[in-house]
C-alpha atoms as a PDB file:
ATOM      1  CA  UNK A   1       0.000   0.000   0.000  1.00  0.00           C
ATOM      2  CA  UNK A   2       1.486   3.337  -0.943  1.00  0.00           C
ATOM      3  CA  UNK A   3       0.979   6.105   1.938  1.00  0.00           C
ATOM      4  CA  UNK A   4      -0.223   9.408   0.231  1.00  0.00           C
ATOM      5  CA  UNK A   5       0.074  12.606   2.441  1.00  0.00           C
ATOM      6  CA  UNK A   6      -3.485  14.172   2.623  1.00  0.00           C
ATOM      7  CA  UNK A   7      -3.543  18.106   3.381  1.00  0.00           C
ATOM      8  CA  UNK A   8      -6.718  20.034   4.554  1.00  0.00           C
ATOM      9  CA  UNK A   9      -4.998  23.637   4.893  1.00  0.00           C
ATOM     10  CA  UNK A  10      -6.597  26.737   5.591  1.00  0.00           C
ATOM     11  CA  UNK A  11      -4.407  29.177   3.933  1.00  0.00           C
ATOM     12  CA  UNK A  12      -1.417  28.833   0.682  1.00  0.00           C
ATOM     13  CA  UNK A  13       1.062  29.638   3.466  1.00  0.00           C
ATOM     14  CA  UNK A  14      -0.372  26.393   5.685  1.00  0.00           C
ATOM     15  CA  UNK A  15      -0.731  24.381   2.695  1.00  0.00           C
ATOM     16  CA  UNK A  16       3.517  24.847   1.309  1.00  0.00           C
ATOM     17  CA  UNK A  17       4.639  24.478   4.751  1.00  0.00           C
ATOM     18  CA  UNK A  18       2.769  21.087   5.056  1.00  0.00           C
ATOM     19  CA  UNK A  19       4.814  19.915   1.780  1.00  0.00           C
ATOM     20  CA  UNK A  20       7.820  21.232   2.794  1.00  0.00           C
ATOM     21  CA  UNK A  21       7.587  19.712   6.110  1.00  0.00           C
ATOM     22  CA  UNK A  22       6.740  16.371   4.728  1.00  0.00           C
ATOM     23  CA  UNK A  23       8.657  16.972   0.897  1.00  0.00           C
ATOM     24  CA  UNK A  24      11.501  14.631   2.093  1.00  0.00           C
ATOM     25  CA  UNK A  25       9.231  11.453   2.775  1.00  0.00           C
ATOM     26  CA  UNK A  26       6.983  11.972  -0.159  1.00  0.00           C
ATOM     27  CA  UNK A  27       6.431  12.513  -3.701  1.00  0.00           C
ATOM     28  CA  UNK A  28       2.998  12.524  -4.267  1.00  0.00           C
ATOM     29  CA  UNK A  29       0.039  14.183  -2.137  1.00  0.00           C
ATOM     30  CA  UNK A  30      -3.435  14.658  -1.746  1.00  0.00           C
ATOM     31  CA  UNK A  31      -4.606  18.476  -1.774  1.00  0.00           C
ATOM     32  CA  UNK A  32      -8.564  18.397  -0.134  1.00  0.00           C
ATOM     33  CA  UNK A  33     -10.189  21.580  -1.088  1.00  0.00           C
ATOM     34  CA  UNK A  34     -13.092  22.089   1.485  1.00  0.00           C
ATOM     35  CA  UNK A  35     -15.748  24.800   0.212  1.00  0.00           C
ATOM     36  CA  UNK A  36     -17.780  25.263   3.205  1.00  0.00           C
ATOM     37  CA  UNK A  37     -21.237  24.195   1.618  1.00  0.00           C
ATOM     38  CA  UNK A  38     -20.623  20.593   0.517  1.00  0.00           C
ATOM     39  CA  UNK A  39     -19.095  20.041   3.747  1.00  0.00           C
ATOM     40  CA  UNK A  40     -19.265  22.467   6.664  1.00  0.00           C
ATOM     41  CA  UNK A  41     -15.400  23.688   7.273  1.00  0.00           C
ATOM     42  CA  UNK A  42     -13.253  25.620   3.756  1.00  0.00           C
ATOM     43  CA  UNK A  43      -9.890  25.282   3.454  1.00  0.00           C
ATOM     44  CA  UNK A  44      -7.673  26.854   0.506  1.00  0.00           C
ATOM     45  CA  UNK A  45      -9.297  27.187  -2.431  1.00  0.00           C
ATOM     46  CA  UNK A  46      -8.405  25.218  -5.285  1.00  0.00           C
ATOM     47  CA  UNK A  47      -6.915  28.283  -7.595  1.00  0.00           C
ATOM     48  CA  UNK A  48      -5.014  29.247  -4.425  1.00  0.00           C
ATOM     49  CA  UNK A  49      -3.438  25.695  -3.248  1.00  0.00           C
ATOM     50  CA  UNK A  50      -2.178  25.334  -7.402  1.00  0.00           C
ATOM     51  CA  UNK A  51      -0.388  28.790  -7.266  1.00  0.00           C
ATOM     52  CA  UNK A  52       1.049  27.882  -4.384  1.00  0.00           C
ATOM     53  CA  UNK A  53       2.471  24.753  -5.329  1.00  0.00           C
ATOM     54  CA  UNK A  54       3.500  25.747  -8.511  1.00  0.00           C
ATOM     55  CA  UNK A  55       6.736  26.643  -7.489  1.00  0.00           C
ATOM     56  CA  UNK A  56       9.547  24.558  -7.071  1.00  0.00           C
ATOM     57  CA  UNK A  57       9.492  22.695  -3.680  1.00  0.00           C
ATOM     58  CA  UNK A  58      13.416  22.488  -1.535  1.00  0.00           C
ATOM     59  CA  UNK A  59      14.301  19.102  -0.264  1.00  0.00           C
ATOM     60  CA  UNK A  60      11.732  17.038  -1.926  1.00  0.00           C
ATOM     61  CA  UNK A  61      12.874  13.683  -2.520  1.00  0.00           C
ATOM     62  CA  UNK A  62      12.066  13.071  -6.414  1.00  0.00           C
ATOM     63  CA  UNK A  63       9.682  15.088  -8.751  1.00  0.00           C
ATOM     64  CA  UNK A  64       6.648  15.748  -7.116  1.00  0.00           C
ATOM     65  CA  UNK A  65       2.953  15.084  -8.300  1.00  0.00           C
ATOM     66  CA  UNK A  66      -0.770  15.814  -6.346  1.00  0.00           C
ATOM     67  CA  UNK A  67      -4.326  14.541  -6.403  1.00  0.00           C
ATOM     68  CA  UNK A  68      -7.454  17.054  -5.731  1.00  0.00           C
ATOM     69  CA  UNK A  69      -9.697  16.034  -3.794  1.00  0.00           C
ATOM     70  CA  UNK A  70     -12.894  18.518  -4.282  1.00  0.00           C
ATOM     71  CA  UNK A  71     -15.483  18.276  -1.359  1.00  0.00           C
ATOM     72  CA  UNK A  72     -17.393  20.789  -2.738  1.00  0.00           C
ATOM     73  CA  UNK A  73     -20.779  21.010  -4.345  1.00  0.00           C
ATOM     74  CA  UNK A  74     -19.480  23.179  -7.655  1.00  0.00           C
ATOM     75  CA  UNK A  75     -17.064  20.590  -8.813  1.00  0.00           C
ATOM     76  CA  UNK A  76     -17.494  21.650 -12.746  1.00  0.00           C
ATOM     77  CA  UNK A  77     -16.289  25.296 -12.112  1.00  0.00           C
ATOM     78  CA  UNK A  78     -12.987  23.825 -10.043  1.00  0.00           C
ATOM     79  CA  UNK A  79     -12.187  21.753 -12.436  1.00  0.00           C
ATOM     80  CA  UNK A  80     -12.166  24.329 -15.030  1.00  0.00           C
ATOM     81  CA  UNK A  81      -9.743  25.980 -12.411  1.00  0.00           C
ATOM     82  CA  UNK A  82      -7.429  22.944 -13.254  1.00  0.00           C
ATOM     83  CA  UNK A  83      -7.032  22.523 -16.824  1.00  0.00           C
ATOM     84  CA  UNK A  84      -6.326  26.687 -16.509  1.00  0.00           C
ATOM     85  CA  UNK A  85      -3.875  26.312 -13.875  1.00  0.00           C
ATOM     86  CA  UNK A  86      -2.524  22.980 -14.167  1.00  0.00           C
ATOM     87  CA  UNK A  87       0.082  23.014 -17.208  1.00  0.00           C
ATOM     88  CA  UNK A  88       3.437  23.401 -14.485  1.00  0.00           C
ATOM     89  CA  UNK A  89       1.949  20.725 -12.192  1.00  0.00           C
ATOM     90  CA  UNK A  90       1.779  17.175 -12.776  1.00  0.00           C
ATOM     91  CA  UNK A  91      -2.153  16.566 -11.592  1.00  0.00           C
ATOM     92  CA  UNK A  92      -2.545  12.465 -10.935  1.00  0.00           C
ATOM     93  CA  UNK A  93      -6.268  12.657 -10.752  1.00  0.00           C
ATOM     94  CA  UNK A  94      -8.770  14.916  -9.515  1.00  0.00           C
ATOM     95  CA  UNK A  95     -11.318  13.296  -7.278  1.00  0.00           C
ATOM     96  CA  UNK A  96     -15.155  14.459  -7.195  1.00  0.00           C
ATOM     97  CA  UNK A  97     -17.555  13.120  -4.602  1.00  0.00           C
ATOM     98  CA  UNK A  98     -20.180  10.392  -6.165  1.00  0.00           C
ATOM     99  CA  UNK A  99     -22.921  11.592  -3.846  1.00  0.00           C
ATOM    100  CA  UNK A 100     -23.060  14.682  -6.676  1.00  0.00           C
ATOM    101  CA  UNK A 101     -24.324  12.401  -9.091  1.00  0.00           C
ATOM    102  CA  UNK A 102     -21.477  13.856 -11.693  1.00  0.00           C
ATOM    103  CA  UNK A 103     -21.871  13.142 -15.219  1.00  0.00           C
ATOM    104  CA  UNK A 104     -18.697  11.187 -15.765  1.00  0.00           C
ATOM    105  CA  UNK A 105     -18.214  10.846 -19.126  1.00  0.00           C
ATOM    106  CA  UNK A 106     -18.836  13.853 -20.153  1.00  0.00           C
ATOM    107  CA  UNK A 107     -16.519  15.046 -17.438  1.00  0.00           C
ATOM    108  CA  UNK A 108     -13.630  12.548 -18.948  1.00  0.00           C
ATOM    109  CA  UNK A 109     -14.247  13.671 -22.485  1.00  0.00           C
ATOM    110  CA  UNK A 110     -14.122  17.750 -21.104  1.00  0.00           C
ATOM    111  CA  UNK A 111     -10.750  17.850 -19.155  1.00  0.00           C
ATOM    112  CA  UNK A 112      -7.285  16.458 -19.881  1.00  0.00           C
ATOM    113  CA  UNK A 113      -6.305  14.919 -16.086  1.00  0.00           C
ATOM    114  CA  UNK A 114      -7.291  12.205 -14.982  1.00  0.00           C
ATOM    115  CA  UNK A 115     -11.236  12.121 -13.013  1.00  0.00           C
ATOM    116  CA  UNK A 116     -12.012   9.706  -9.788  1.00  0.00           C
ATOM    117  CA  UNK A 117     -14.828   9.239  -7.832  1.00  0.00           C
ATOM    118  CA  UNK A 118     -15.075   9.372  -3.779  1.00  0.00           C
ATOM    119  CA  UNK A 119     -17.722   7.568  -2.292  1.00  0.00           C
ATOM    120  CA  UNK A 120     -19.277   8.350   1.158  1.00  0.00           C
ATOM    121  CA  UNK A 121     -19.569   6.039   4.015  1.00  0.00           C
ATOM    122  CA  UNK A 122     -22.933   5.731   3.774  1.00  0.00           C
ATOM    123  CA  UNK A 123     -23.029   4.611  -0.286  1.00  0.00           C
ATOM    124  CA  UNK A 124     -23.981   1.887  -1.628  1.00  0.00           C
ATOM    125  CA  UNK A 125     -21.762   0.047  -3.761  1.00  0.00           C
ATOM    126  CA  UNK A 126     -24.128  -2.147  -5.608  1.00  0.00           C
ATOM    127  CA  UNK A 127     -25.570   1.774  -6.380  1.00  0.00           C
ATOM    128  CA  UNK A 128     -22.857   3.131  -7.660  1.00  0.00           C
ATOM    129  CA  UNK A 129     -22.412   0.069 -10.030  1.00  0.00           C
ATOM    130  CA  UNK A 130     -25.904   0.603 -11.418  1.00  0.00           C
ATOM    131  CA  UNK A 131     -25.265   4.371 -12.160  1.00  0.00           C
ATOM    132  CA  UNK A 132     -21.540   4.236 -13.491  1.00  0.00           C
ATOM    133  CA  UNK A 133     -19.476   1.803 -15.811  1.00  0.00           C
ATOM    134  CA  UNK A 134     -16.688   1.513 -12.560  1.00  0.00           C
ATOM    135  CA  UNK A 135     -13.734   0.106 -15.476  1.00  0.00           C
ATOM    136  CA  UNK A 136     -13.751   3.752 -16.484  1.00  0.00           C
ATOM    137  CA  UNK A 137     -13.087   5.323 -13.710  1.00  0.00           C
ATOM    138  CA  UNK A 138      -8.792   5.803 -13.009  1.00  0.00           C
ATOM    139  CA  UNK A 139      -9.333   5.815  -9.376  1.00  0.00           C
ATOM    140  CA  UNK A 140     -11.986   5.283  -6.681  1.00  0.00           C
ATOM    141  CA  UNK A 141     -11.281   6.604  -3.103  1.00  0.00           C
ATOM    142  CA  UNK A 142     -12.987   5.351  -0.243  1.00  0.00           C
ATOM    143  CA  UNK A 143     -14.122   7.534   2.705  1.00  0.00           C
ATOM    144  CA  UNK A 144     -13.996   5.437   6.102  1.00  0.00           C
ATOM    145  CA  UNK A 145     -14.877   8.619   7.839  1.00  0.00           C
ATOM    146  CA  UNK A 146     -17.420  11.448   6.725  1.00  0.00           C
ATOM    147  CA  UNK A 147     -16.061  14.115   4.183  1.00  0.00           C
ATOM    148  CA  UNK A 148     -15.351  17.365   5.965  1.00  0.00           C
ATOM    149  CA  UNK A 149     -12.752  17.803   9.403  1.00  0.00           C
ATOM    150  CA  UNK A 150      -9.692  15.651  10.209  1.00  0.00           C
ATOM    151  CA  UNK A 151      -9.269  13.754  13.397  1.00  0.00           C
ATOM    152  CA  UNK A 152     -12.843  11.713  12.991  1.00  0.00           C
ATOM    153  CA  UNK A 153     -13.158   8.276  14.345  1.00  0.00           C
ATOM    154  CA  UNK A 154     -12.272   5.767  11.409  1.00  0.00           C
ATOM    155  CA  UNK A 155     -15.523   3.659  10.548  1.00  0.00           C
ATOM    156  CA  UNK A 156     -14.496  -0.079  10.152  1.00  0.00           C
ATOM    157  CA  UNK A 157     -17.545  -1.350   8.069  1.00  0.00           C
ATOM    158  CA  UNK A 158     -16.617   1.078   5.271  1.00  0.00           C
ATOM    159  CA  UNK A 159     -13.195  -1.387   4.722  1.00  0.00           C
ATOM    160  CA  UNK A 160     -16.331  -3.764   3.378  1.00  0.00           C
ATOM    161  CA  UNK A 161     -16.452  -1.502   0.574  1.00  0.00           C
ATOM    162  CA  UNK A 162     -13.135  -2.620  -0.877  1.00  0.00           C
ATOM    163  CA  UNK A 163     -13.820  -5.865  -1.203  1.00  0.00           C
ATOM    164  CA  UNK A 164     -17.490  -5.525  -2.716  1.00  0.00           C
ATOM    165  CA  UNK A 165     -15.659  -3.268  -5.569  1.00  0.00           C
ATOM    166  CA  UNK A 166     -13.127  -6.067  -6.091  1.00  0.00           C
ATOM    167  CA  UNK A 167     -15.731  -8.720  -6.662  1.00  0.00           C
ATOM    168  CA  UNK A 168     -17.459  -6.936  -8.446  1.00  0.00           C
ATOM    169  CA  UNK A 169     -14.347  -7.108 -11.488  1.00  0.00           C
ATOM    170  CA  UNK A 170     -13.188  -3.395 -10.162  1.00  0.00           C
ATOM    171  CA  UNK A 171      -9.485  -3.749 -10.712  1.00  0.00           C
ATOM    172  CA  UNK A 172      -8.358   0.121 -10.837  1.00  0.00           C
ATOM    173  CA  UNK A 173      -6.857   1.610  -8.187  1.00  0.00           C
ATOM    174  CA  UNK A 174      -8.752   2.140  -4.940  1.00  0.00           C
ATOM    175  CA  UNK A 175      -7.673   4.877  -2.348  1.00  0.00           C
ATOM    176  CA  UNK A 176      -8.990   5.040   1.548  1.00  0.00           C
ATOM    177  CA  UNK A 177      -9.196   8.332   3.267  1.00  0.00           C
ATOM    178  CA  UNK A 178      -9.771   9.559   6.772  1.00  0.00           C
ATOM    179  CA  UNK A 179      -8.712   8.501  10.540  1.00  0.00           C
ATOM    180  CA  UNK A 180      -5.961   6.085   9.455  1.00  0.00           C
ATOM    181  CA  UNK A 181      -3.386   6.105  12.103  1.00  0.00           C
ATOM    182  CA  UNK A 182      -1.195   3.489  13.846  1.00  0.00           C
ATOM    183  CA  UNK A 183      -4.371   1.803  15.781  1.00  0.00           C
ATOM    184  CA  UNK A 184      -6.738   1.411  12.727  1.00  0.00           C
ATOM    185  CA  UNK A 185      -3.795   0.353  10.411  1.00  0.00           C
ATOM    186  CA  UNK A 186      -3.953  -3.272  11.596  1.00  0.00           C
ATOM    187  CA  UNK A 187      -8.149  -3.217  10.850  1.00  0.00           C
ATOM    188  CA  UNK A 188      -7.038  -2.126   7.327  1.00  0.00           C
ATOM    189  CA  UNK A 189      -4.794  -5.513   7.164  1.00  0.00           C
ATOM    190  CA  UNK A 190      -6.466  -7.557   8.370  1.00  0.00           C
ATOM    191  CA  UNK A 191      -9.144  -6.994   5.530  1.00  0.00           C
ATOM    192  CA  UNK A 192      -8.341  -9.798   2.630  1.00  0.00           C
ATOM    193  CA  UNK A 193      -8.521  -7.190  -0.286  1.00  0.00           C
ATOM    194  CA  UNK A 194      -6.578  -3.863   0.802  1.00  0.00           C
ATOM    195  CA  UNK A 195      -6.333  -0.329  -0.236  1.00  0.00           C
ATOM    196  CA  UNK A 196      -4.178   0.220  -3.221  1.00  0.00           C
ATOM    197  CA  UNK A 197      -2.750   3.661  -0.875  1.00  0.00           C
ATOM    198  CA  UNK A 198      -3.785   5.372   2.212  1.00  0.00           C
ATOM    199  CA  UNK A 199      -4.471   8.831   2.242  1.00  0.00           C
ATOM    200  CA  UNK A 200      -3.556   9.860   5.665  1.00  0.00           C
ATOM    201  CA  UNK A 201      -4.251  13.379   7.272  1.00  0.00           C
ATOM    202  CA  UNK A 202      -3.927  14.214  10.422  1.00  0.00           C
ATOM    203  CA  UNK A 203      -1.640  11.387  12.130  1.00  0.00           C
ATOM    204  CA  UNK A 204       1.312  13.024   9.373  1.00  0.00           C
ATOM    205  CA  UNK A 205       0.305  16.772   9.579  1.00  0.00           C
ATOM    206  CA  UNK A 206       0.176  17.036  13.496  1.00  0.00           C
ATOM    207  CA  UNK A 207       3.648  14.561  13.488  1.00  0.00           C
ATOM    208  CA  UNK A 208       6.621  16.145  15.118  1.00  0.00           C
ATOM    209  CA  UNK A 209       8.602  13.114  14.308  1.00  0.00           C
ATOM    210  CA  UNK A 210       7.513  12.204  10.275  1.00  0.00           C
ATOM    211  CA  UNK A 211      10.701   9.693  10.151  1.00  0.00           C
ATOM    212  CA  UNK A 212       9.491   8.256  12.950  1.00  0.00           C
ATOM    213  CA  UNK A 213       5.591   8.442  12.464  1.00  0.00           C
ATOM    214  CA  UNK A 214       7.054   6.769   8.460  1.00  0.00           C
ATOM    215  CA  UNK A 215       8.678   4.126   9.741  1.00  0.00           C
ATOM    216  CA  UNK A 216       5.939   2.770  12.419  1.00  0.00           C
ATOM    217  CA  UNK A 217       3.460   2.738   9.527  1.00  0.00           C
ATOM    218  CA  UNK A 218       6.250   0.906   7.598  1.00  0.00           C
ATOM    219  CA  UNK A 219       6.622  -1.508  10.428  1.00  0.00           C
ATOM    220  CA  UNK A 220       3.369  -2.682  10.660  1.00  0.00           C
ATOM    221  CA  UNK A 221       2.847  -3.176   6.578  1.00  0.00           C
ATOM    222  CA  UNK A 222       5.849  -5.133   6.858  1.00  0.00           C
ATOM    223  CA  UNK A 223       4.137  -7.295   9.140  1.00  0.00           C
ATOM    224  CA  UNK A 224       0.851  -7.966   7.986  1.00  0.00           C
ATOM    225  CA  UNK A 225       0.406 -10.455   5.327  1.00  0.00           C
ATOM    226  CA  UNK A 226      -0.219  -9.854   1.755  1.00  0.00           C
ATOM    227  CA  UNK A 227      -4.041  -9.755   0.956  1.00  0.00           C
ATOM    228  CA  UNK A 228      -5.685 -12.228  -1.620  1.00  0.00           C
ATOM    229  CA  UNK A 229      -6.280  -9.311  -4.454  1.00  0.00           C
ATOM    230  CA  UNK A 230      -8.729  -9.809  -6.859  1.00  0.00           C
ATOM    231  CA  UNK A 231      -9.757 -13.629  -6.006  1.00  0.00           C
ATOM    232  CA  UNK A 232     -13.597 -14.113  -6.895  1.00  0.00           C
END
């Protein structure tokens, strides 16, 4: 599982001092833009957070690249913001929430990057099948807490959600975000089908040891054992 940095930053100034801080341990982050009416708190806006990181970042370890993660209800005019903004920034994939009922591919057809879709913990997967053709779609993140504030209380069940994508012939790249720490790691592992990467928040951005936060994480990946991926 590859352990994505995810950043919910008030200000540009918050926002670069999180990469910096973390630039040495990481090459690829999550930016969650926050708007205050999808979900209740705002953070840096999504025109602000790409000026901001369009500059050259000291000390990172390799070239580095960012996902978007928009909770926010007016998804269509922020990603506009993106294809303007984004030609010195390598973009991964921007992620919009499923509970918008987005037309996807008209989305993919409109913008250059990449597209996802997050789904809530209280969607249905079966749902989201019926609605979408899921083999389209680069990336699909996971919530296992509500969209909205850091430092909520992971929700086990939502781990379910993996494997119910996996069997049903989902084989693209599945994220999980929100209250993934040292305790719920080993509920994560202990799931037969894992996360293909972790988005982790506040457990890295409140760390005053990220070596040492790094390696514990490390340490307990290195223990688990492999999942069964993709068995019917």
């Amino acid at each position: 599982m590859e352990i994505i940095p995810a950043l919910l930053e008030p200000t540009p100034t918050a926002l670069v001092h999180q990469i910096n801080r973390l630039a040495p341990f990481f090459s690829r982050f999550q930016i969650d833009i926050a708007d205050g009416v999808y979900v209740t708190n705002t953070t840096v806006t999504v025109a602000e957070a790409l000026t901001a990181i369009a500059n050259p970042r000291p000390g990172a370890a390799s070239p580095v690249s960012f996902d978007l993660h928009l909770m926010v209800k007016d998804y269509e005019t922020q990603l506009k913001t993106v294809e303007r903004l984004s030609r010195r920034i390598k973009i991964n994939a921007v992620l919009i929430h499923a509970s918008l009922s987005p037309d996807y591919p008209r989305l993919a057809r409109q913008f250059s990057f990449p597209i996802g879709l997050v789904i809530n913990p209280n969607a249905s997967i079966k749902q989201l099948d019926k609605h979408y053709a899921l083999s389209n779609l680069p990336v699909i993140q996971v919530m296992s807490i509500f969209p909205g504030r850091q430092g909520q209380t992971f929700i086990p069940e939502t781990l379910n959600k993996i494997e119910q994508l996996r069997r049903i012939g989902y084989r693209n790249k599945i994220f999980l975000d929100g209250g993934i720490n040292d305790r719920t790691l080993p509920l994560i592992c202990q799931h037969r089908d894992w996360p293909d990467a972790l988005c982790i928040g506040s457990y890295l951005a409140r760390s005053n040891d990220i070596a040492g936060t790094l390696d514990r994480l490390k340490t307990q990946l290195g223990r688990a054992s492999p999942p069964n991926q993709f068995l019917p």
